[in-house]
C-alpha atoms as a PDB file:
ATOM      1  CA  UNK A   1     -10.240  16.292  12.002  1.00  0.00           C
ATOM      2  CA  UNK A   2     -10.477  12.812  13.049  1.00  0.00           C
ATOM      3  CA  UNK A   3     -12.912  10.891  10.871  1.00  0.00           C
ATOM      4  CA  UNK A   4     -12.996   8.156  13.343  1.00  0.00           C
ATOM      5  CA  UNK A   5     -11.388   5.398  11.202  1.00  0.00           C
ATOM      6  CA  UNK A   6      -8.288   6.548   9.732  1.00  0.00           C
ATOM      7  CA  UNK A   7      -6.565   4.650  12.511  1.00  0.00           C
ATOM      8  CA  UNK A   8      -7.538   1.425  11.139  1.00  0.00           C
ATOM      9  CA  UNK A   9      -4.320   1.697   8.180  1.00  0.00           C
ATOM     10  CA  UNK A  10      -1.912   1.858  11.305  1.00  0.00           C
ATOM     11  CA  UNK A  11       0.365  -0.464  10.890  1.00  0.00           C
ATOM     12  CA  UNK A  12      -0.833  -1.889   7.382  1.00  0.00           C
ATOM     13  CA  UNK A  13       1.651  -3.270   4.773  1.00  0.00           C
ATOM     14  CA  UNK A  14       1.616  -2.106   1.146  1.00  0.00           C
ATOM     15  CA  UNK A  15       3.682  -4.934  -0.881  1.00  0.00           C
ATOM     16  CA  UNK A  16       4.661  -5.108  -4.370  1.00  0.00           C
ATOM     17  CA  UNK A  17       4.437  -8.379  -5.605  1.00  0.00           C
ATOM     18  CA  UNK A  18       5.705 -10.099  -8.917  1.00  0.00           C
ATOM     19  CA  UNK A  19       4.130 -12.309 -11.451  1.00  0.00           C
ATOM     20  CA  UNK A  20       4.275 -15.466  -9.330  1.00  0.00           C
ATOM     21  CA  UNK A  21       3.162 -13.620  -6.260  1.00  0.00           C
ATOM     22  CA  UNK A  22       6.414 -13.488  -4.125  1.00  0.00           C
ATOM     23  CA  UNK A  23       6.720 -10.268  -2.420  1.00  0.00           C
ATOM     24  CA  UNK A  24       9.562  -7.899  -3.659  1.00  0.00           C
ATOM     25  CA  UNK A  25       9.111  -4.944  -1.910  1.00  0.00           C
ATOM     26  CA  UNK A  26       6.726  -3.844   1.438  1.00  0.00           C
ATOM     27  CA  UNK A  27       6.576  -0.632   3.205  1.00  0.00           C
ATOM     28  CA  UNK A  28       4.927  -0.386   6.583  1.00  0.00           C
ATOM     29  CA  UNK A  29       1.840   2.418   6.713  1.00  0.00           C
ATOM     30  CA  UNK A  30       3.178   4.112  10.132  1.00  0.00           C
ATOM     31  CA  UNK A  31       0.689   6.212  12.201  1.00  0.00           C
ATOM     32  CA  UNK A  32      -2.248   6.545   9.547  1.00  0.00           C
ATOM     33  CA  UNK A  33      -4.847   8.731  12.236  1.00  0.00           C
ATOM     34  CA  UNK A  34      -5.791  11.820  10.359  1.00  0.00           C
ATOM     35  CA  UNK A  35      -4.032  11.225   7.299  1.00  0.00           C
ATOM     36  CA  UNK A  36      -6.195  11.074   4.008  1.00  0.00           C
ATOM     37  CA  UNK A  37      -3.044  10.041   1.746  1.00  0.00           C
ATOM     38  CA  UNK A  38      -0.033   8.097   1.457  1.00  0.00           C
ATOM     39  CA  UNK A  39       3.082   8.035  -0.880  1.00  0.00           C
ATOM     40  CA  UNK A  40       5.903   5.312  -1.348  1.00  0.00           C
ATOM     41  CA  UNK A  41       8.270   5.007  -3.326  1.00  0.00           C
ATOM     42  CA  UNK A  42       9.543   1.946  -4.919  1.00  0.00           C
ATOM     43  CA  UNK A  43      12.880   2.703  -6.615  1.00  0.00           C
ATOM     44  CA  UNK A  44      14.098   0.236  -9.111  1.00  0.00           C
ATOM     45  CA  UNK A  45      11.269  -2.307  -8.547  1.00  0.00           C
ATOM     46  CA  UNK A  46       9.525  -4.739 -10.672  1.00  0.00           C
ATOM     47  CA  UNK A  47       6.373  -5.872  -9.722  1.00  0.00           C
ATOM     48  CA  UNK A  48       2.867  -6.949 -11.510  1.00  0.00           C
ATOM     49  CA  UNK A  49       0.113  -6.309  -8.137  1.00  0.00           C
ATOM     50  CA  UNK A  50      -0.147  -4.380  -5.097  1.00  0.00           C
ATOM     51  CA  UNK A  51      -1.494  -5.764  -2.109  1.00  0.00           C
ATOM     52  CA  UNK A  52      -2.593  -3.992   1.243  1.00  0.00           C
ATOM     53  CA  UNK A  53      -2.929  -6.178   3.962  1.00  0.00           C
ATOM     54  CA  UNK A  54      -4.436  -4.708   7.061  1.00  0.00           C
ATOM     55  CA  UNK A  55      -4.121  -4.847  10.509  1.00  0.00           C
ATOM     56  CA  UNK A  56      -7.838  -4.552  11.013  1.00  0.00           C
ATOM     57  CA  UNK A  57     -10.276  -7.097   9.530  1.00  0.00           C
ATOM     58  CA  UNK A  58     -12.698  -4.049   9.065  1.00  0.00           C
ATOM     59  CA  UNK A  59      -9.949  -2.092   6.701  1.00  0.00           C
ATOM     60  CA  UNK A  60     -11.587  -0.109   3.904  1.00  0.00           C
ATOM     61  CA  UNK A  61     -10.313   1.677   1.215  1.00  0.00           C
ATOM     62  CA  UNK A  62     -11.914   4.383  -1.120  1.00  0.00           C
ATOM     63  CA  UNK A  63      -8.874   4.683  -3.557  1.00  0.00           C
ATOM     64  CA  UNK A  64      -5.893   3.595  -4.713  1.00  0.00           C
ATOM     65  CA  UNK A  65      -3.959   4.734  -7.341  1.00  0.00           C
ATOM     66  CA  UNK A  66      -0.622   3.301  -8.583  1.00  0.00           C
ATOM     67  CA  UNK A  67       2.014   4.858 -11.047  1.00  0.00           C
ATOM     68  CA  UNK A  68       4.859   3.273 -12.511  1.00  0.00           C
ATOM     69  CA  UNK A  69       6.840   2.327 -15.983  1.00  0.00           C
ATOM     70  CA  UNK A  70       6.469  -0.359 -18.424  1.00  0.00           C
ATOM     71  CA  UNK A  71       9.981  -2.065 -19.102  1.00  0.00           C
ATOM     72  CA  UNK A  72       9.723  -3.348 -22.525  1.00  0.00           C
ATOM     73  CA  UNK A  73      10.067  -7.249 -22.828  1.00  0.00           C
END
């Protein structure tokens, strides 16, 4: 059932960036219409924040939920 804007996360970009903000790993949301969730894997990655950048300036989302590892320092 189309919901009208699950288009708008076509073509979006989910990054995984470090401490100092530099982008170490992106994946590219592909055809998003009619599709409630979304899973990537990130194998061997060390990151601090997510960022979802949009392709539309009207992008909203309702949840996000993130799971990884600490590495011990």
């Amino acid at each position: 059932m189309d919901d009208g804007y699950s288009d708008r996360l076509t073509g979006a970009t989910v990054q995984i960036l470090n401490e100092t903000l530099a982008v170490v790993a992106a994946e590219t949301i592909g055809n998003s219409t009619d599709v409630r969730t979304f899973t990537f894997t990130f194998d061997d990655i060390e990151g601090s924040f997510v960022q979802i950048s949009g392709v539309d300036a009207n992008m909203d989302l309702s949840e996000v939920e993130v799971y990884g590892t600490s590495k011990n320092v």
